[in-house]
C-alpha atoms as a PDB file:
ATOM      1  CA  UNK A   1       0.000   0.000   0.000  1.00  0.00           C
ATOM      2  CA  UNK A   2       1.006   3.561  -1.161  1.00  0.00           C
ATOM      3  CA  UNK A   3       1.141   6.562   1.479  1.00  0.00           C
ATOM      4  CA  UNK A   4      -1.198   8.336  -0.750  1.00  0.00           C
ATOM      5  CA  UNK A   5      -3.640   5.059  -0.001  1.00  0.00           C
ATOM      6  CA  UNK A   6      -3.350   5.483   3.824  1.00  0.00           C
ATOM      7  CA  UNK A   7      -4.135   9.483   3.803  1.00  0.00           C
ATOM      8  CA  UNK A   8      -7.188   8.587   1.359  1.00  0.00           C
ATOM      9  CA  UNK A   9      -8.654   5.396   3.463  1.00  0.00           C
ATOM     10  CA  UNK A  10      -8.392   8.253   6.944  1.00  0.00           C
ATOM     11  CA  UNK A  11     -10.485  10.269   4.907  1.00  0.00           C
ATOM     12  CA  UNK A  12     -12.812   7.990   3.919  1.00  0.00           C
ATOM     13  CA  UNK A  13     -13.326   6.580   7.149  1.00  0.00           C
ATOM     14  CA  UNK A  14     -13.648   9.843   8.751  1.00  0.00           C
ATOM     15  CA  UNK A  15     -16.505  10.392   6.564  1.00  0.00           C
ATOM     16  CA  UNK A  16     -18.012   7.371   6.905  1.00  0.00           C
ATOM     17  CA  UNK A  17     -18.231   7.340  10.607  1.00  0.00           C
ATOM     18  CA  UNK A  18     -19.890  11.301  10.047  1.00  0.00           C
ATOM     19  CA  UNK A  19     -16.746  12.364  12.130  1.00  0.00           C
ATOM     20  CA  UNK A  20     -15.706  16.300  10.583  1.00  0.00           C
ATOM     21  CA  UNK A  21     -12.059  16.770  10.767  1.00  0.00           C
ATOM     22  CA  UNK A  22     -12.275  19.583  13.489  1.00  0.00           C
ATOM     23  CA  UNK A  23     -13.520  16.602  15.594  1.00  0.00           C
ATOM     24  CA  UNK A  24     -10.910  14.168  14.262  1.00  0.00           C
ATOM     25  CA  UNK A  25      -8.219  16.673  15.288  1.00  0.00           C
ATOM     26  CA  UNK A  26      -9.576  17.278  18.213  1.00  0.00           C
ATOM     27  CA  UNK A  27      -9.644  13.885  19.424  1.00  0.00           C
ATOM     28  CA  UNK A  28      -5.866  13.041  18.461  1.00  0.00           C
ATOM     29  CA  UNK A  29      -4.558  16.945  19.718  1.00  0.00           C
ATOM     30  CA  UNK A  30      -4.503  18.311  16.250  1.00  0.00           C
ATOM     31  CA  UNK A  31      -5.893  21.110  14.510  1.00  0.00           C
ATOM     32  CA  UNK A  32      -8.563  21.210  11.421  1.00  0.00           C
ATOM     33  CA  UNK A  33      -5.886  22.548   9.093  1.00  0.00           C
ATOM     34  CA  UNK A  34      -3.393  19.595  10.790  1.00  0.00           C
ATOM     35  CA  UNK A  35      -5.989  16.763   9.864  1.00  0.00           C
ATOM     36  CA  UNK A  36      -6.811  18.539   6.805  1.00  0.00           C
ATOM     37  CA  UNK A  37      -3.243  18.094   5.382  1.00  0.00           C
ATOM     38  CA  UNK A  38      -2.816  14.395   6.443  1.00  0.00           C
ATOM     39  CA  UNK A  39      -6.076  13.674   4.272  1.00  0.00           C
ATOM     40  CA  UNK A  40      -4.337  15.421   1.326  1.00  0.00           C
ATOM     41  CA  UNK A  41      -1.196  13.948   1.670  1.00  0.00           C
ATOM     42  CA  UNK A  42       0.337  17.117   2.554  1.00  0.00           C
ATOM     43  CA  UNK A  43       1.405  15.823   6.434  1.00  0.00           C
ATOM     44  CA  UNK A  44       3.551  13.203   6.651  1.00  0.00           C
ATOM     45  CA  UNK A  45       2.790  10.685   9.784  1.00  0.00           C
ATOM     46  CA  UNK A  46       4.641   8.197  12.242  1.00  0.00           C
ATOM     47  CA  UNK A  47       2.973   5.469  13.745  1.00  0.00           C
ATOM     48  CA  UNK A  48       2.335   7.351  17.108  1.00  0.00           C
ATOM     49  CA  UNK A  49      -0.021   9.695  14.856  1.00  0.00           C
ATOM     50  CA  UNK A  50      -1.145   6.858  13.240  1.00  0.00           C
ATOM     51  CA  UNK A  51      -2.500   4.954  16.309  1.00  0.00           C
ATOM     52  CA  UNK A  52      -4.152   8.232  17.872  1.00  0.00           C
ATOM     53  CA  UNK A  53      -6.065   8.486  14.452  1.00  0.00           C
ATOM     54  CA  UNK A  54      -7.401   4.778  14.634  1.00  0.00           C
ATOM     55  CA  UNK A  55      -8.132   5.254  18.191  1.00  0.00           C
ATOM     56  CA  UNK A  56     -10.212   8.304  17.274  1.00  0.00           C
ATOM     57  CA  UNK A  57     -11.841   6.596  14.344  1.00  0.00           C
ATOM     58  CA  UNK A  58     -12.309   3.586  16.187  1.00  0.00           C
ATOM     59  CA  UNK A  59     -10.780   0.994  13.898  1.00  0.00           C
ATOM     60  CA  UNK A  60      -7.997  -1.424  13.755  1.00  0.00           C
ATOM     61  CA  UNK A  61      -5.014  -0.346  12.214  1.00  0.00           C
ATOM     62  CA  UNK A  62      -5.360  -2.550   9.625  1.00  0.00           C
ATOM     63  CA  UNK A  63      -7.827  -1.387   8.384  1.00  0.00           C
ATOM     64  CA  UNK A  64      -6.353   1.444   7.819  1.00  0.00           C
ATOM     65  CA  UNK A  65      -3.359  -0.015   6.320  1.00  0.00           C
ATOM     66  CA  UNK A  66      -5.979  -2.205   4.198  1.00  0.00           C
ATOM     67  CA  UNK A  67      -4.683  -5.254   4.866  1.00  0.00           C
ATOM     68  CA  UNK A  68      -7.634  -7.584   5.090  1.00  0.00           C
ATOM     69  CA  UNK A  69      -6.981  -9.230   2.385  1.00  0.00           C
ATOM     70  CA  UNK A  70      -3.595  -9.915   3.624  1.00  0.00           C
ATOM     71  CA  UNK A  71      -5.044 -11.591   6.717  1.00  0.00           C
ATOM     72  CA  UNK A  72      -7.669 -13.345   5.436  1.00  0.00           C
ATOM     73  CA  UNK A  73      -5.068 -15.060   3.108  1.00  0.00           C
ATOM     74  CA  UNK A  74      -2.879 -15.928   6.583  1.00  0.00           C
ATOM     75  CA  UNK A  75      -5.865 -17.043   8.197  1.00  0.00           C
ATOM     76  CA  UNK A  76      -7.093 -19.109   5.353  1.00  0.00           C
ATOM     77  CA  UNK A  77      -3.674 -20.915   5.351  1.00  0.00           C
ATOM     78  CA  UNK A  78      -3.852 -21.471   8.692  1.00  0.00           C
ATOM     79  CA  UNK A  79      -7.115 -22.997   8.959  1.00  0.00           C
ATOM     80  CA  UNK A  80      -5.902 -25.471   5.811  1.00  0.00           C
ATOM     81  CA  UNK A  81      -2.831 -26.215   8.040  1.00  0.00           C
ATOM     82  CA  UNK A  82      -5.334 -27.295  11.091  1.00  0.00           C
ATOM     83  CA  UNK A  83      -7.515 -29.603   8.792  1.00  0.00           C
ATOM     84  CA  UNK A  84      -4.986 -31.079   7.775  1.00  0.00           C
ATOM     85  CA  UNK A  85      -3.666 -31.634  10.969  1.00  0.00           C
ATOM     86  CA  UNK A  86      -7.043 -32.842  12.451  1.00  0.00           C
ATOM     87  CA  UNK A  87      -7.320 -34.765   9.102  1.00  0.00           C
ATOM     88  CA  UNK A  88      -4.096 -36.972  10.644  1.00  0.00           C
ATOM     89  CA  UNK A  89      -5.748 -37.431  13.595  1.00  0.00           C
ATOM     90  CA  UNK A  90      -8.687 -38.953  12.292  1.00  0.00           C
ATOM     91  CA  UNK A  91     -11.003 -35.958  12.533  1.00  0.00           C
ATOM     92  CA  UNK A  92     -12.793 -34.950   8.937  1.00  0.00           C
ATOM     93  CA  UNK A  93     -14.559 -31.728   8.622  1.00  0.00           C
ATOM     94  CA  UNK A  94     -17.027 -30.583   6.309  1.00  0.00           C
ATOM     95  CA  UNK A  95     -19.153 -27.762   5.864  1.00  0.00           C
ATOM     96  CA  UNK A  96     -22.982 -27.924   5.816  1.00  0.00           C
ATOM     97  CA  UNK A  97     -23.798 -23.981   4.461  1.00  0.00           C
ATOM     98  CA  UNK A  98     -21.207 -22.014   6.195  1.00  0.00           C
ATOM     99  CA  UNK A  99     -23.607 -22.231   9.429  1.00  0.00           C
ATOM    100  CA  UNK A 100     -22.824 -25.990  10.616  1.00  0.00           C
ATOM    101  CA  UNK A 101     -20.172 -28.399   9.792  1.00  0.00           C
ATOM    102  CA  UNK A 102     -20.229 -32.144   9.733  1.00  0.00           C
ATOM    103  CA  UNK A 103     -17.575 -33.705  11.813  1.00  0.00           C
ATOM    104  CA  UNK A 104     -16.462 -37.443  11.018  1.00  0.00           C
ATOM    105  CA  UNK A 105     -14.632 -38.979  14.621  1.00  0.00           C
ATOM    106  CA  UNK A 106     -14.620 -42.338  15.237  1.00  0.00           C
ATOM    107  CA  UNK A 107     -16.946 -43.687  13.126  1.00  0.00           C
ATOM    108  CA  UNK A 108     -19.395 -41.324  14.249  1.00  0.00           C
ATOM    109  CA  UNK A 109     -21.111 -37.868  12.999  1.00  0.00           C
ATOM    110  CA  UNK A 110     -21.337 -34.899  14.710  1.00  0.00           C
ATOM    111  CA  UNK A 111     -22.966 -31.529  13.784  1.00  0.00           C
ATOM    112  CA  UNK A 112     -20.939 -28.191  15.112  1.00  0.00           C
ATOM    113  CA  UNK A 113     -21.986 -24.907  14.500  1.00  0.00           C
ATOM    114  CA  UNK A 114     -19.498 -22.210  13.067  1.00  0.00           C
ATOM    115  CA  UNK A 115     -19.159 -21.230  16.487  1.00  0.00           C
ATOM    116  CA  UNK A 116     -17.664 -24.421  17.703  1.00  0.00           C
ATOM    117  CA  UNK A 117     -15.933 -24.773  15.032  1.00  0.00           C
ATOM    118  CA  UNK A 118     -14.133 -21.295  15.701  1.00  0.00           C
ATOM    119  CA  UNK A 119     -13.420 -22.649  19.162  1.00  0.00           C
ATOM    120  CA  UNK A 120     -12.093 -25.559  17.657  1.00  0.00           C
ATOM    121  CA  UNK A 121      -9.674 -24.269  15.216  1.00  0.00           C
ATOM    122  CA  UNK A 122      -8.485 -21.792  17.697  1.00  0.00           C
ATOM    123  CA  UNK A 123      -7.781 -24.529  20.245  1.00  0.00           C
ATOM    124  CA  UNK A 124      -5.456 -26.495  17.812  1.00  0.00           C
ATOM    125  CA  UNK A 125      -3.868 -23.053  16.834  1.00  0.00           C
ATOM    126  CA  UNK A 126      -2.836 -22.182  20.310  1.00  0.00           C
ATOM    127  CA  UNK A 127      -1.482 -25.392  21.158  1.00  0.00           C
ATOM    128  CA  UNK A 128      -3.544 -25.871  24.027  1.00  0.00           C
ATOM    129  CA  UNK A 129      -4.972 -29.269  25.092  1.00  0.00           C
ATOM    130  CA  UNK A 130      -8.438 -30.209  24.253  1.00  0.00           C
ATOM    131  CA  UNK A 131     -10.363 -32.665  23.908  1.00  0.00           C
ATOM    132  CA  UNK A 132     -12.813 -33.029  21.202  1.00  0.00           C
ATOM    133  CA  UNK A 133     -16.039 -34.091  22.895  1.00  0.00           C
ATOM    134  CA  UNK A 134     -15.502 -30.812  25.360  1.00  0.00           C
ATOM    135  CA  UNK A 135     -15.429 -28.847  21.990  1.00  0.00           C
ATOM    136  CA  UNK A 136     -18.283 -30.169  20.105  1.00  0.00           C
ATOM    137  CA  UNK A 137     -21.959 -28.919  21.629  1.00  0.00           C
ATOM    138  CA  UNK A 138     -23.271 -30.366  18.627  1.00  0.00           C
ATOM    139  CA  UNK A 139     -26.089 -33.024  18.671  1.00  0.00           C
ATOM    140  CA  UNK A 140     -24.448 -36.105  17.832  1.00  0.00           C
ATOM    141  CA  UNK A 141     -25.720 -38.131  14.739  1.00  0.00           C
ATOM    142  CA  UNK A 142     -25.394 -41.501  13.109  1.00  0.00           C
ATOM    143  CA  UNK A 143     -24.866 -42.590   9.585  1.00  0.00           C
ATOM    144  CA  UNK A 144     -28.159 -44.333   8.422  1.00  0.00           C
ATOM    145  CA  UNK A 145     -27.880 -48.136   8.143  1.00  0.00           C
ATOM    146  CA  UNK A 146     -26.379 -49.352   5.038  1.00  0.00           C
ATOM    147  CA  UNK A 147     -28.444 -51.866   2.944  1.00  0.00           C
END
């Protein structure tokens, strides 16, 4: 991301919040004319500045820096490095709709929701101990009989 980007995205999240840049500058110990000139690219800023304008806008710094994408790439990653990892360890998940996953353990079903399933992957991520039934509220299902 260009410096020009960052000065445009304080704007336009200034803006979108309704937030006038008296009351931007006034928040982070600036002046109008101060807040004015980052927006135009006329003020250079450190990361001091920075943080005192996210803290005023009320946003992550990423944001800022527009680096969802970025994340959402690591996190993706990630979460492919945990299934495959539970995938080893005889756990198979599958999503139902986004919602609700299926998860295959022991010869048996279970149904998670996404919130679980946060929980889960976050478990595995931090390295702590779990154990899988603790994890799972789901109602537990079985496969139909097979003819």
């Amino acid at each position: 991301m260009k410096f020009e980007d960052i000065y445009k995205k304080i704007r336009q999240l200034r803006i979108e919040k309704g937030i006038s840049q008296k009351a931007l500058g006034e928040k982070c110990g600036l002046t109008q004319q101060a807040i004015n000139r980052i927006e135009q690219g006329q003020r250079n800023i450190d990361i001091d500045l920075l943080l005192k304008i996210t803290n005023a806008l009320d946003v992550k710094i990423f944001e800022i820096l527009d680096m969802n994408e970025y994340i959402d790439k690591k996190r993706l990653e990630k979460e492919d490095s945990l299934l495959q990892y539970l995938y080893k360890l005889g756990i198979k998940i599958d999503s139902i709709d986004g919602y609700s996953f299926i998860v295959r353990y022991q010869n048996k079903k279970y149904i998670i929701t996404d919130d679980d399933y946060n929980k889960l992957m976050h478990s595995i991520g931090t390295f702590t101990k779990f154990t899988f039934a603790d994890l799972v509220s789901g109602k537990e299902v079985f496969d139909p009989p097979q003819d």
